[in-house]
Protein backbone atom coordinates (compact mmCIF):
# COMPACT_ATOMS: atom_id res chain seq x y z
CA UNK A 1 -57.33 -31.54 171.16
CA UNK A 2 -57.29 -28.23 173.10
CA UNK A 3 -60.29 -28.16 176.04
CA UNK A 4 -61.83 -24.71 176.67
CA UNK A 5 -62.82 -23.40 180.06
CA UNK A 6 -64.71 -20.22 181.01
CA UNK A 7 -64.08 -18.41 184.51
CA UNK A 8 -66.69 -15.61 184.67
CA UNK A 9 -67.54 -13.31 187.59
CA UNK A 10 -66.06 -15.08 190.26
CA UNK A 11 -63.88 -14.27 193.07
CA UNK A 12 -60.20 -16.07 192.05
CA UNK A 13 -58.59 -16.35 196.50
CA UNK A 14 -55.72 -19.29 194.92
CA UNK A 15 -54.64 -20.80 191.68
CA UNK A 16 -56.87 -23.69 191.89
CA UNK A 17 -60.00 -21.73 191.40
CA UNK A 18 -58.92 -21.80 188.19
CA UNK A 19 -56.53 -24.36 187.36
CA UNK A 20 -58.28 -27.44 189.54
CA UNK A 21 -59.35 -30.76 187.40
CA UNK A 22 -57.08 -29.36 184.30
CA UNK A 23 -55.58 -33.17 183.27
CA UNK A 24 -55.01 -32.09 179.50
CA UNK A 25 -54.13 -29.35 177.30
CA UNK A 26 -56.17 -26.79 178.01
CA UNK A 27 -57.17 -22.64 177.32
CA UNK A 28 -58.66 -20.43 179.96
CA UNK A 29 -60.77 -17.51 179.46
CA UNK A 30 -60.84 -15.17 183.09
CA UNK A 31 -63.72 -12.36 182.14
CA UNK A 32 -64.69 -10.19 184.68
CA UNK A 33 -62.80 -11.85 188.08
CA UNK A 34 -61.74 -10.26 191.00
CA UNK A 35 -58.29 -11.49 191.40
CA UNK A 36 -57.50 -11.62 195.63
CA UNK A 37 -54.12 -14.46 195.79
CA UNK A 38 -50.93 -13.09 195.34
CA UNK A 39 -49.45 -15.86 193.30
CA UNK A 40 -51.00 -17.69 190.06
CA UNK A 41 -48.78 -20.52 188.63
CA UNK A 42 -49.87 -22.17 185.59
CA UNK A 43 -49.52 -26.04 185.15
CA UNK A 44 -47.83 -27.49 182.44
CA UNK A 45 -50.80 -28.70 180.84
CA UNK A 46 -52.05 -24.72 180.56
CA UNK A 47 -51.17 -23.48 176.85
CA UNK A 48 -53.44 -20.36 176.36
CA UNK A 49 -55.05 -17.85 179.39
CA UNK A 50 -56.85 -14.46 178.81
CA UNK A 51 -57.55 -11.98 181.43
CA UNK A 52 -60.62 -9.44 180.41
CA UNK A 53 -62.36 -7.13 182.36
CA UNK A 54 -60.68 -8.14 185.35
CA UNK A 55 -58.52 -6.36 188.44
CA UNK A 56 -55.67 -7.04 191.30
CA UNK A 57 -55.55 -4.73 194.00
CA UNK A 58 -52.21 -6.61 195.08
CA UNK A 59 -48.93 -7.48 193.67
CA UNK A 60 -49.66 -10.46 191.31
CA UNK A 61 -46.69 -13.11 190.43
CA UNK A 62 -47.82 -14.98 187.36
CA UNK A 63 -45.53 -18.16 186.32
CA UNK A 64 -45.52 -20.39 183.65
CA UNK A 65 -43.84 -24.25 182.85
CA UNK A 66 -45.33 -24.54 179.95
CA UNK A 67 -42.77 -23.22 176.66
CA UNK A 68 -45.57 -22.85 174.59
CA UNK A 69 -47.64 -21.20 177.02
CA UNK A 70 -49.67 -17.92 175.80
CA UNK A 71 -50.84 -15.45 178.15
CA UNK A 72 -52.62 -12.59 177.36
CA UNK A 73 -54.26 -9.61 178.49
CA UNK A 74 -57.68 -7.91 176.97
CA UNK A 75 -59.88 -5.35 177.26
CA UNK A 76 -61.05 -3.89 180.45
CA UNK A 77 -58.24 -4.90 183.04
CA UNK A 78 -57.36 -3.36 185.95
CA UNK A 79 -53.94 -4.59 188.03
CA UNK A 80 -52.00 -2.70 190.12
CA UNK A 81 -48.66 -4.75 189.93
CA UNK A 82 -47.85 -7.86 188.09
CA UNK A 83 -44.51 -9.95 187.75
CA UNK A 84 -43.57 -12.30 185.11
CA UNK A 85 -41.35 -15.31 185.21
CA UNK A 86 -41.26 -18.42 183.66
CA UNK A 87 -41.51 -20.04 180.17
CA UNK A 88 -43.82 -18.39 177.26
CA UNK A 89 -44.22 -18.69 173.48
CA UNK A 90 -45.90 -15.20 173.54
CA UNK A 91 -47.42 -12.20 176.20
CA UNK A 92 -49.97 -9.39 175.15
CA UNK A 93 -51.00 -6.62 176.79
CA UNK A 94 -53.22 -5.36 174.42
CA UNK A 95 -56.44 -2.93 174.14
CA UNK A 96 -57.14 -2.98 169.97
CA UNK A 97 -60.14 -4.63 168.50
CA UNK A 98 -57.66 -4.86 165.41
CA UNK A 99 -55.12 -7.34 167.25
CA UNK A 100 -57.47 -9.18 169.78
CA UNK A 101 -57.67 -12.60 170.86
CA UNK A 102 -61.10 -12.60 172.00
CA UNK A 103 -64.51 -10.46 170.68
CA UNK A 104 -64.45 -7.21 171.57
CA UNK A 105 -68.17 -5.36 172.76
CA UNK A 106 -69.12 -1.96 170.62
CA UNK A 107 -67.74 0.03 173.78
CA UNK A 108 -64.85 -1.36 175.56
CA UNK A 109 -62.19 0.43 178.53
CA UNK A 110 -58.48 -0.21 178.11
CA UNK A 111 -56.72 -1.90 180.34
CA UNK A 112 -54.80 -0.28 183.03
CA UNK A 113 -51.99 -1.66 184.48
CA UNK A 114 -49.62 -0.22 187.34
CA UNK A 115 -45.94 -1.86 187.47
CA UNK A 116 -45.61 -4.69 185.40
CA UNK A 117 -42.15 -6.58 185.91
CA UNK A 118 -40.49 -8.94 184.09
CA UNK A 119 -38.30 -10.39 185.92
CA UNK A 120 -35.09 -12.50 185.20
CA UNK A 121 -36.81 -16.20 185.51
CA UNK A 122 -39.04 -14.98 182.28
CA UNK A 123 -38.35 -16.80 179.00
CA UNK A 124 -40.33 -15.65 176.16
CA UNK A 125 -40.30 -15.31 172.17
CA UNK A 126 -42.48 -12.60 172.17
CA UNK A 127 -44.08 -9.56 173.83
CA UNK A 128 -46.73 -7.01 172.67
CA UNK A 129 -48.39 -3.84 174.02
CA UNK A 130 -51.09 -2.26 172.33
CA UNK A 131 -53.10 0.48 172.83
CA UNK A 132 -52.29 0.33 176.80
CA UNK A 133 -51.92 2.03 180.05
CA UNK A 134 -49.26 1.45 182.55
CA UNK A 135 -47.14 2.89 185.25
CA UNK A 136 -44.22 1.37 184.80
CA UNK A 137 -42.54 -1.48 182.66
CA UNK A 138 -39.15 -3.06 184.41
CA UNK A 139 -37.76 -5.68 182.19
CA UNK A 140 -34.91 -7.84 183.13
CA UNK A 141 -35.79 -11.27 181.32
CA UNK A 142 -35.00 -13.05 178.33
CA UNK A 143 -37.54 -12.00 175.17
CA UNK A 144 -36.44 -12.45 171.53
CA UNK A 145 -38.81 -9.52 170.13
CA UNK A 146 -40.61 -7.04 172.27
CA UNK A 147 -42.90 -5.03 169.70
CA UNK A 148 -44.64 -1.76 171.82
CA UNK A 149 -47.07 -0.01 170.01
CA UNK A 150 -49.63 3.00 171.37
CA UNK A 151 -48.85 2.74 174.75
CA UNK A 152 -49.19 5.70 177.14
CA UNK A 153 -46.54 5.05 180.38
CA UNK A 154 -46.20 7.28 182.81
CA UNK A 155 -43.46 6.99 184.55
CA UNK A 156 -40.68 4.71 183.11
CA UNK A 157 -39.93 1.72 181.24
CA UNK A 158 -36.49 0.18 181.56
CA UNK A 159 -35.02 -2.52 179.43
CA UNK A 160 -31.92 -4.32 181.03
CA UNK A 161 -30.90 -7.55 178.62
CA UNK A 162 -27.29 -9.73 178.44
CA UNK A 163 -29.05 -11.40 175.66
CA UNK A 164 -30.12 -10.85 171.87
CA UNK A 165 -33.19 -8.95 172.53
CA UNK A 166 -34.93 -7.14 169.61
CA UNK A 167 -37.15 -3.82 170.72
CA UNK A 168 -39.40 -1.71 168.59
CA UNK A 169 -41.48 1.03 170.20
CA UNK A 170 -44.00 3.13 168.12
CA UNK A 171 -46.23 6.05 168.61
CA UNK A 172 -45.73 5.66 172.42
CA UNK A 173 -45.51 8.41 175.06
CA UNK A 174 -43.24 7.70 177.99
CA UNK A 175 -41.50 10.33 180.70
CA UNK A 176 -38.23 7.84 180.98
CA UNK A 177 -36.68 5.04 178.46
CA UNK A 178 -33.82 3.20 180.01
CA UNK A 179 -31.82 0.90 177.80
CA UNK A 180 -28.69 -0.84 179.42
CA UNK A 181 -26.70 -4.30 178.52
CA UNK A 182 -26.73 -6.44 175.27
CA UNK A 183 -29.51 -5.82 172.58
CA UNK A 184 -29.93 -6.97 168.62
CA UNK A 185 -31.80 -4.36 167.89
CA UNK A 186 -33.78 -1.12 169.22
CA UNK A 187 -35.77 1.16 167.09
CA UNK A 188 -37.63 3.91 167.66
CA UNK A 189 -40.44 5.30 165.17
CA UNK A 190 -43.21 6.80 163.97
CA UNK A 191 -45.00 10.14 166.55
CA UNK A 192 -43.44 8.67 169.41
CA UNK A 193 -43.18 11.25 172.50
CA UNK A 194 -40.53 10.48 175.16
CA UNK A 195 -39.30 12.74 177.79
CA UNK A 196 -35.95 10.97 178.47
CA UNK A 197 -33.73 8.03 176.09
CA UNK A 198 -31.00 6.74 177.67
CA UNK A 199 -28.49 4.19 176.42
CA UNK A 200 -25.97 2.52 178.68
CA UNK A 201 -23.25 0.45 177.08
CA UNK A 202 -20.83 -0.49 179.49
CA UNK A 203 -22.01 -3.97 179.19
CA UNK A 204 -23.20 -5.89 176.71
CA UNK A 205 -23.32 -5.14 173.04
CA UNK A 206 -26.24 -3.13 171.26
CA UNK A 207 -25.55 -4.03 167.92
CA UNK A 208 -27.91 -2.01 166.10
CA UNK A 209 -30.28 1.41 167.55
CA UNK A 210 -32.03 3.37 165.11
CA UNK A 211 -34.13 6.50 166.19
CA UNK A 212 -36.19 8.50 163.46
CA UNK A 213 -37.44 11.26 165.00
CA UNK A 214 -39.66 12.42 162.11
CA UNK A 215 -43.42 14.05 164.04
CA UNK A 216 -41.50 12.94 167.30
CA UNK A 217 -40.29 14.25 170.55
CA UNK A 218 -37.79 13.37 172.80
CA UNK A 219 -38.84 16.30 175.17
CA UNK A 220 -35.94 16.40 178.12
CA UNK A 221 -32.59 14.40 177.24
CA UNK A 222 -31.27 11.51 175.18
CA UNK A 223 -28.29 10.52 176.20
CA UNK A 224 -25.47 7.83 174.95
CA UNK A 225 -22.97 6.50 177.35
CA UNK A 226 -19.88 4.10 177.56
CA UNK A 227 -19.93 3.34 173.53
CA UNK A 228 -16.79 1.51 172.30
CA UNK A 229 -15.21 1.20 168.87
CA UNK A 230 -16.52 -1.87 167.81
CA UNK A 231 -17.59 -2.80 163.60
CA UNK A 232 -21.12 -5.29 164.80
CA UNK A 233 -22.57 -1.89 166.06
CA UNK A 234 -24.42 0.94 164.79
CA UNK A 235 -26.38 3.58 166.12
CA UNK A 236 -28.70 5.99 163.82
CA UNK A 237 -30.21 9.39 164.87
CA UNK A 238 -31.79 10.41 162.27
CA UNK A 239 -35.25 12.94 161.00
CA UNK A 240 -34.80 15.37 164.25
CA UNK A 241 -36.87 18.47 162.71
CA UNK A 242 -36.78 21.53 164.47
CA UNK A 243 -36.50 21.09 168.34
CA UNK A 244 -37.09 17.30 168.20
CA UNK A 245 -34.53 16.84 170.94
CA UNK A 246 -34.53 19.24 173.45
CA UNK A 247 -31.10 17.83 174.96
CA UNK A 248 -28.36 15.30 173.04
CA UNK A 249 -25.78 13.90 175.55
CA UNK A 250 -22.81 11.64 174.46
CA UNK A 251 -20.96 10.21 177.02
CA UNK A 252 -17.62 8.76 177.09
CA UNK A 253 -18.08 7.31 173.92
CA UNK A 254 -16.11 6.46 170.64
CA UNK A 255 -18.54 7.74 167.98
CA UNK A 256 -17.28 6.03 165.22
CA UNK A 257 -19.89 3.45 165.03
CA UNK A 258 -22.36 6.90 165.22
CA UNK A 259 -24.32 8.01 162.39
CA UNK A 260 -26.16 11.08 161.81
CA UNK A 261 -28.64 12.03 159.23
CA UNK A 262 -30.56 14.64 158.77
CA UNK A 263 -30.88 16.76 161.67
CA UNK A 264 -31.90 19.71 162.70
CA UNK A 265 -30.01 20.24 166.05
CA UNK A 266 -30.00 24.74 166.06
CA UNK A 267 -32.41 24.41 169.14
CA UNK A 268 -30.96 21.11 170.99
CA UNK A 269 -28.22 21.21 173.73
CA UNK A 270 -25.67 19.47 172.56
CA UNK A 271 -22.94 18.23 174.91
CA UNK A 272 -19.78 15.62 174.60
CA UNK A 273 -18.20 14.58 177.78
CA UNK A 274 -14.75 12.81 177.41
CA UNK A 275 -15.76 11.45 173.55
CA UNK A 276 -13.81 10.97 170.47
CA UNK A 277 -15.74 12.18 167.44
CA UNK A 278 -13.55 11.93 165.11
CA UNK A 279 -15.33 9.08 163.03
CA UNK A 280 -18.56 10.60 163.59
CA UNK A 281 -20.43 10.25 160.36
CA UNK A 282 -22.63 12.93 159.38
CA UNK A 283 -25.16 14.25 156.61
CA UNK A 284 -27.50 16.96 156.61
CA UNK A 285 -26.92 18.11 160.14
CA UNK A 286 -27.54 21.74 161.24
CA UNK A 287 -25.34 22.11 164.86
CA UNK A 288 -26.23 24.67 167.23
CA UNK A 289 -24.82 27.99 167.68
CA UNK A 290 -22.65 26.43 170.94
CA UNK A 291 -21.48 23.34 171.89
CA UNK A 292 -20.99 21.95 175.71
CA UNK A 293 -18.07 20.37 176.03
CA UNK A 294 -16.78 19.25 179.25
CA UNK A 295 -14.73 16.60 181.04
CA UNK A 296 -16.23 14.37 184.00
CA UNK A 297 -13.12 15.79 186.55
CA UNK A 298 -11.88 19.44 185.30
CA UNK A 299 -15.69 20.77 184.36
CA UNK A 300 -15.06 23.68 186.20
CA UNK A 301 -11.45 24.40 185.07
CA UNK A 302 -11.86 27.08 182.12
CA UNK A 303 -8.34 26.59 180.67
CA UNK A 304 -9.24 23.26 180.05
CA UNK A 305 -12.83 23.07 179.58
CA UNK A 306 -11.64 25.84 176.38
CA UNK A 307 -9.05 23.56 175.20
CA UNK A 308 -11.55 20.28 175.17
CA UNK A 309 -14.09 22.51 173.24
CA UNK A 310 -11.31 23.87 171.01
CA UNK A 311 -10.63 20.14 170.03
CA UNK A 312 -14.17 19.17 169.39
CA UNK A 313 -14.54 21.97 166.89
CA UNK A 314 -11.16 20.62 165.29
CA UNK A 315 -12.80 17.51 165.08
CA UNK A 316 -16.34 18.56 163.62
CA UNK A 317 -14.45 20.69 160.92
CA UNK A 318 -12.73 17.69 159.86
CA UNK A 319 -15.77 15.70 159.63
CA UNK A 320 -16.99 18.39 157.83
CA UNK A 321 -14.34 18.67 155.46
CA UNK A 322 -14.23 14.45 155.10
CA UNK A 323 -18.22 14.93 153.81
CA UNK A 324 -17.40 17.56 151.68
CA UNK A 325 -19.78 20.09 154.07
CA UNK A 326 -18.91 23.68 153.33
CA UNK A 327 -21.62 25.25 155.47
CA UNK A 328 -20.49 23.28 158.52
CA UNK A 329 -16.52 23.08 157.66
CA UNK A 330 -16.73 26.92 157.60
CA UNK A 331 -19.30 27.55 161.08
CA UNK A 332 -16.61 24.81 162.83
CA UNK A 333 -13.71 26.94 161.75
CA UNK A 334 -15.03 29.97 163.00
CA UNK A 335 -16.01 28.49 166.12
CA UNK A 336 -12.60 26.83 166.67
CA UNK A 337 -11.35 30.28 166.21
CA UNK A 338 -13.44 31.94 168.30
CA UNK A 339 -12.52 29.63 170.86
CA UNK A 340 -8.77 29.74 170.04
CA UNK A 341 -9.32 33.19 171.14
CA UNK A 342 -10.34 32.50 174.52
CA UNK A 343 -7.55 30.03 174.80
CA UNK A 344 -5.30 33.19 173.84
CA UNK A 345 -6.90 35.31 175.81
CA UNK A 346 -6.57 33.28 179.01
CA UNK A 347 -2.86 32.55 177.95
CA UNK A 348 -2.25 36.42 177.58
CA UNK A 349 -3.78 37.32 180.72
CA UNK A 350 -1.47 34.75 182.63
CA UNK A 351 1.34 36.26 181.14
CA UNK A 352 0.52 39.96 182.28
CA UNK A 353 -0.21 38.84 185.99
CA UNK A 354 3.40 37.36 185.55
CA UNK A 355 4.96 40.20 184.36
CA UNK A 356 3.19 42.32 186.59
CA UNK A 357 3.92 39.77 189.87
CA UNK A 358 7.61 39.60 188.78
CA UNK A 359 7.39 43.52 188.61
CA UNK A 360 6.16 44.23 191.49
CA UNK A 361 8.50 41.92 193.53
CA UNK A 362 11.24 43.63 191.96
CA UNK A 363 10.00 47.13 193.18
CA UNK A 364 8.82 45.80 196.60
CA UNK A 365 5.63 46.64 196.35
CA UNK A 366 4.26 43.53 197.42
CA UNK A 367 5.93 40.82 199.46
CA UNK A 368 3.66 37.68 199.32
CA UNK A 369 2.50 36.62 195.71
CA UNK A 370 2.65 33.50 194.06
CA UNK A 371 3.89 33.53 190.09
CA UNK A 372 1.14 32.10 187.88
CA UNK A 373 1.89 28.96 186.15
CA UNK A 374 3.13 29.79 182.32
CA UNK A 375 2.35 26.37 180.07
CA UNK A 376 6.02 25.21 178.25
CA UNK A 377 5.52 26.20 174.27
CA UNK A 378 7.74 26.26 171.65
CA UNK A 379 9.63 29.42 172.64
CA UNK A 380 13.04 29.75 173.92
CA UNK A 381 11.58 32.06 177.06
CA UNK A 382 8.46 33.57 178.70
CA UNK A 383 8.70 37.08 176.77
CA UNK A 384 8.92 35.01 173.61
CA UNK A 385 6.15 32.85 174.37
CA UNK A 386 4.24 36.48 175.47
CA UNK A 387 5.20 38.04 172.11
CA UNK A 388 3.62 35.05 170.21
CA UNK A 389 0.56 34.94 172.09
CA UNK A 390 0.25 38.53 171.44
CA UNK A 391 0.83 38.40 167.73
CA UNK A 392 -1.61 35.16 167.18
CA UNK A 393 -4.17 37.00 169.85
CA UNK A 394 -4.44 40.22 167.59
CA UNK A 395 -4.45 38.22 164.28
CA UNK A 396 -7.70 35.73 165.59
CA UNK A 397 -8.90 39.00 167.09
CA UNK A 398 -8.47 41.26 163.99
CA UNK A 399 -10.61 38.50 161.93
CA UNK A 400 -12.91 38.18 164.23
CA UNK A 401 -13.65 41.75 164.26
CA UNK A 402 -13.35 42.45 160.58
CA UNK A 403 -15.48 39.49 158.95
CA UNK A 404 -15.94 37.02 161.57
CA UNK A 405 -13.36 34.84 160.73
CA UNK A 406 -14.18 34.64 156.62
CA UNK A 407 -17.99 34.42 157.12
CA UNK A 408 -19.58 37.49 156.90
CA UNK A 409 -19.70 39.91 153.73
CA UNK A 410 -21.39 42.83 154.69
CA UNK A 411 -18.68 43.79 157.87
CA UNK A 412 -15.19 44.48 155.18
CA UNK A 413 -17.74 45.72 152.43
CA UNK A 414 -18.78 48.41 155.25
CA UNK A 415 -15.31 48.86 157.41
CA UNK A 416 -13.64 49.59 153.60
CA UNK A 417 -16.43 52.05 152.41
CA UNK A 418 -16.57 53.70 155.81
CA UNK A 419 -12.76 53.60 156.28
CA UNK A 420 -10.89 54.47 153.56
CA UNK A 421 -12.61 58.30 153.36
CA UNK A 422 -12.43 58.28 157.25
CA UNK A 423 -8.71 57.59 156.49
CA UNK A 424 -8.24 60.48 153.84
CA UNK A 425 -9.86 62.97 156.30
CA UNK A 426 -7.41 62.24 159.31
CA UNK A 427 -4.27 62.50 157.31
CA UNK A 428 -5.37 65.91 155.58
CA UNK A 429 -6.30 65.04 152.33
CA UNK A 430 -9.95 66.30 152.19
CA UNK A 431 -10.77 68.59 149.89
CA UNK A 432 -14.72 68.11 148.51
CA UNK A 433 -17.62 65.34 148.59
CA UNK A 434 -16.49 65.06 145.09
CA UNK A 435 -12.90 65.36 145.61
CA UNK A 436 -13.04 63.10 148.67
CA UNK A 437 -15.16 60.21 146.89
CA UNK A 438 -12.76 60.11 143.93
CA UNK A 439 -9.62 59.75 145.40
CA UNK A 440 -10.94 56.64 147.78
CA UNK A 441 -11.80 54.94 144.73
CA UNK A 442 -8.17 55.63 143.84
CA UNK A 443 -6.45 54.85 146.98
CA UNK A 444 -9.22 51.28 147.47
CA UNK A 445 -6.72 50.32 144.46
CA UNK A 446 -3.88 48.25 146.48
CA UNK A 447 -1.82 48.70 143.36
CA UNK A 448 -2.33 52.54 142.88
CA UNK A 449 0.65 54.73 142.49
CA UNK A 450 1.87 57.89 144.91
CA UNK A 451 0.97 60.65 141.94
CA UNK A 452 -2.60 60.93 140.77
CA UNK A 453 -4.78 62.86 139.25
CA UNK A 454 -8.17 63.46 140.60
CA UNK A 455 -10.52 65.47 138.87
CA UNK A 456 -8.28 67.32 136.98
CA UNK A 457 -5.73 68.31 140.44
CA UNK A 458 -2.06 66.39 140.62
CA UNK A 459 -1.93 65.17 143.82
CA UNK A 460 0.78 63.19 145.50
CA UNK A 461 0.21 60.93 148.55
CA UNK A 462 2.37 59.90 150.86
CA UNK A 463 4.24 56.90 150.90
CA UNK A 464 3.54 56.00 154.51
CA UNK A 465 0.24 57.25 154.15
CA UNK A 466 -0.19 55.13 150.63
CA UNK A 467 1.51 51.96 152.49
CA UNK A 468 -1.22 52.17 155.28
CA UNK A 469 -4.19 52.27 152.69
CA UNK A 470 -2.92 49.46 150.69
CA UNK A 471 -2.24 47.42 153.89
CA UNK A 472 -5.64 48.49 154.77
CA UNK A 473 -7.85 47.91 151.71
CA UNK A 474 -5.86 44.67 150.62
CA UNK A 475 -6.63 43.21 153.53
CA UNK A 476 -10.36 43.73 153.54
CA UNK A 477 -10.79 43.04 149.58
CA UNK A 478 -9.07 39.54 150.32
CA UNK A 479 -11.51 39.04 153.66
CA UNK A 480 -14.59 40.03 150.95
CA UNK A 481 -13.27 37.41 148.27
CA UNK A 482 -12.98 34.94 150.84
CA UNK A 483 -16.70 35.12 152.02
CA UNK A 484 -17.61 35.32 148.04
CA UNK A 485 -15.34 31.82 147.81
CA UNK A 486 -15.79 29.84 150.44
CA UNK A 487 -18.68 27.85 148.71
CA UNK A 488 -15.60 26.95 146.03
CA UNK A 489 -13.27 25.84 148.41
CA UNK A 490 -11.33 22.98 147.73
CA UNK A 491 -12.19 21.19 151.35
């Protein structure tokens, strides 16, 4: 049988204020102590201790020998630092009437706590905040659940485990959330508000992270680093509603093992440094109008920073296409285009500054330039190679122009209205409003003939003239019937 002891309203200077005489199994209640040594070590005979209503002004190591040891804090506390180690069946730091250990009065003060460390020595089965205050939580022990619930941190709390450690956090505001090493399972629900999430997996495994941001914030940056390809994990972002995430950084990481559901990401900053995202499984996901994409050593190159971003785009429009996402196959193609275009553009401009450096050497102009380098294509030499860049630059650039690469309606619909009687008027064949209107309803016709008759007048056009307008108007009717198919495409 369990003996009781009460330790009320005294002054605790060494462990055996409270622990002297204990010869058997015993449970302490501290209510309203003053807490002066530096060190309190529980013998193994000590199973159960509550702290309420009491304070440390000093850093407080707390150790247990006892495996089935419970420790627990309660209303009213107030310590500035605390460390952990040793063996326990279960820790609480908790402030709720609804989960207490002890009575609660009709008006009670949560417990504030500064720094509270665990540190590697600590052995315990299970850990619960409730309805808390602290600093700062460092965690570097051994835990096999860690359930966080209404807690209000401050600064940061940082989880660092080689073990399988199982982490839950709810409705909990935080500035930083570090997780880094080997983890069962981390999940993250229900109105929590955290300004910074990071994941480190260089070591360890974190078999399974789940985040559902539904009436949550993650305010400055959450950020996934070092993940491998690897089947036992699984990481799930999903519920981000309208500015959730203010920031979404993945970090040399396979995304294969990445799923995302659900997300509204038009207003987050979303940025992929050295990842391959081809496996990256997505549903409902709205992407931002732009897309950082950089490399950890040639972020300030724009050749290649343009030719990594051209490759993520190629790589969302395939996920796209794989989950049978129209709306996001056709806003990856047009921004792999777009960006194609500043590859081309770059390309081009390389090849004028040779031309021009090899022309002016020739002419003597100048003496001491250096030739640009010209990337090896597929082209027997560099005039070829400048000839197709030209030709694919004034194709991307023509589409762009015209309907923004497939997407938008209402730019051929106006370029061919506006265009074809602009057309008629240059080469002379203006007559009337009437006369005018008829014949570019003739001439929109790619298949019209060279004789006509418009309203009641033979009129012959002229061939070149007639080859221009049906280059012209076939060109925009098949950019219209492509914006009027693409939800039909077979992708």
């Amino acid at each position: 049988m369990n003996d009781c002891y009460l330790v009320e309203n005294k002054i605790i200077r060494n462990a055996e204020d409270i622990f002297a005489g204990l010869t058997t199994e015993s449970k302490i209640l501290i209510v309203n102590c003053t807490i002066l040594t530096e060190e309190l070590r529980f013998s193994p005979q000590l199973s159960t201790i509550f702290f309420v209503s009491c304070s440390s002004n000093s850093e407080l190591l707390i150790h247990s020998y006892n495996k089935k040891a419970v420790l627990g804090f309660e209303y009213g506390n107030s310590f500035k630092s605390i460390k952990l180690s040793g063996y326990y069946e279960n820790i609480h730091f908790n402030s709720s009437p609804v989960f207490s250990r002890v009575p609660y009065p009709e008006e009670f003060k949560q417990s504030l706590f500064g720094v509270i460390y665990f540190l590697k020595e600590v052995n315990a089965k299970v850990v619960y905040f409730s309805t808390v205050s602290c600093g700062s939580v460092k965690y570097v022990g051994s835990a096999t659940n860690f359930y966080i619930d209404d807690v209000n941190i401050s600064n940061d709390m940082t989880f660092i485990s080689n073990g399988d450690v199982s982490v839950s956090i709810i409705s909990t505001e935080c500035k930083e959330l570090n997780f880094e090493g080997g983890f069962k399972y981390v999940n993250l629900n229900s109105e929590f508000k955290i300004g910074t999430v990071y994941f480190n997996l260089r070591e360890g495994t974190m078999k399974n992270v789940s985040i559902d941001l539904q009436n949550s914030t993650i305010y400055e940056k959450l950020m996934f680093a070092n993940a491998s390809d690897s089947k036992a994990c699984q990481f799930i972002l999903k519920n981000a509603s309208f500015a959730s995430i203010k920031r979404l950084v993945l970090h040399q990481s396979v995304l294969s093992c990445f799923v995302m559901s659900n997300c509204d990401l038009t207003k987050t900053e979303v940025e992929f440094i050295n990842c391959r995202i081809d496996d990256l499984l997505t549903e409902g996901v709205t992407w931002p109008f732009d897309i950082e994409v950089s490399h950890s050593n040639y972020r300030k190159v724009p050749p290649l920073e343009f030719e990594q971003k051209q490759s993520v785009y190629r790589q969302l429009k395939s996920i796209s296409q794989k989950n049978k996402d129209v709306d996001n196959f056709l806003f990856f193609r047009r921004k792999e285009y777009d960006i194609t275009l500043c590859v081309l553009s770059l390309r081009l401009t390389a090849y004028i500054s040779y031309f021009l450096t090899v022309l002016c050497d020739l002419l003597g102009v100048c003496r001491a330039r250096n030739l640009p380098v010209i990337e090896k294509m597929n082209h027997n030499n560099k005039f070829a190679g400048f000839v197709m860049t030209l030709s694919n630059w004034f194709v991307l650039k023509l589409s762009s122009l015209v309907s923004v690469h497939g997407t938008s309606l209402f730019r051929p619909i106006a370029i061919l209205i506006l265009g074809i009687p602009f057309l008629l008027c240059i080469f002379g064949y203006y007559e009337s409003i009437e006369q005018l209107v008829s014949l570019s309803a003739y001439v929109i016709d790619p298949t019209h003939k060279l004789e006509a008759t418009i309203l009641g007048s033979k009129l012959i056009i002229n061939p070149v003239h007639s080859l221009i307008f049906k280059i012209f108007s076939s060109t925009l009717l098949f950019k219209i019937v492509m914006v009027f198919r693409k939800y039909s495409l077979s992708i």
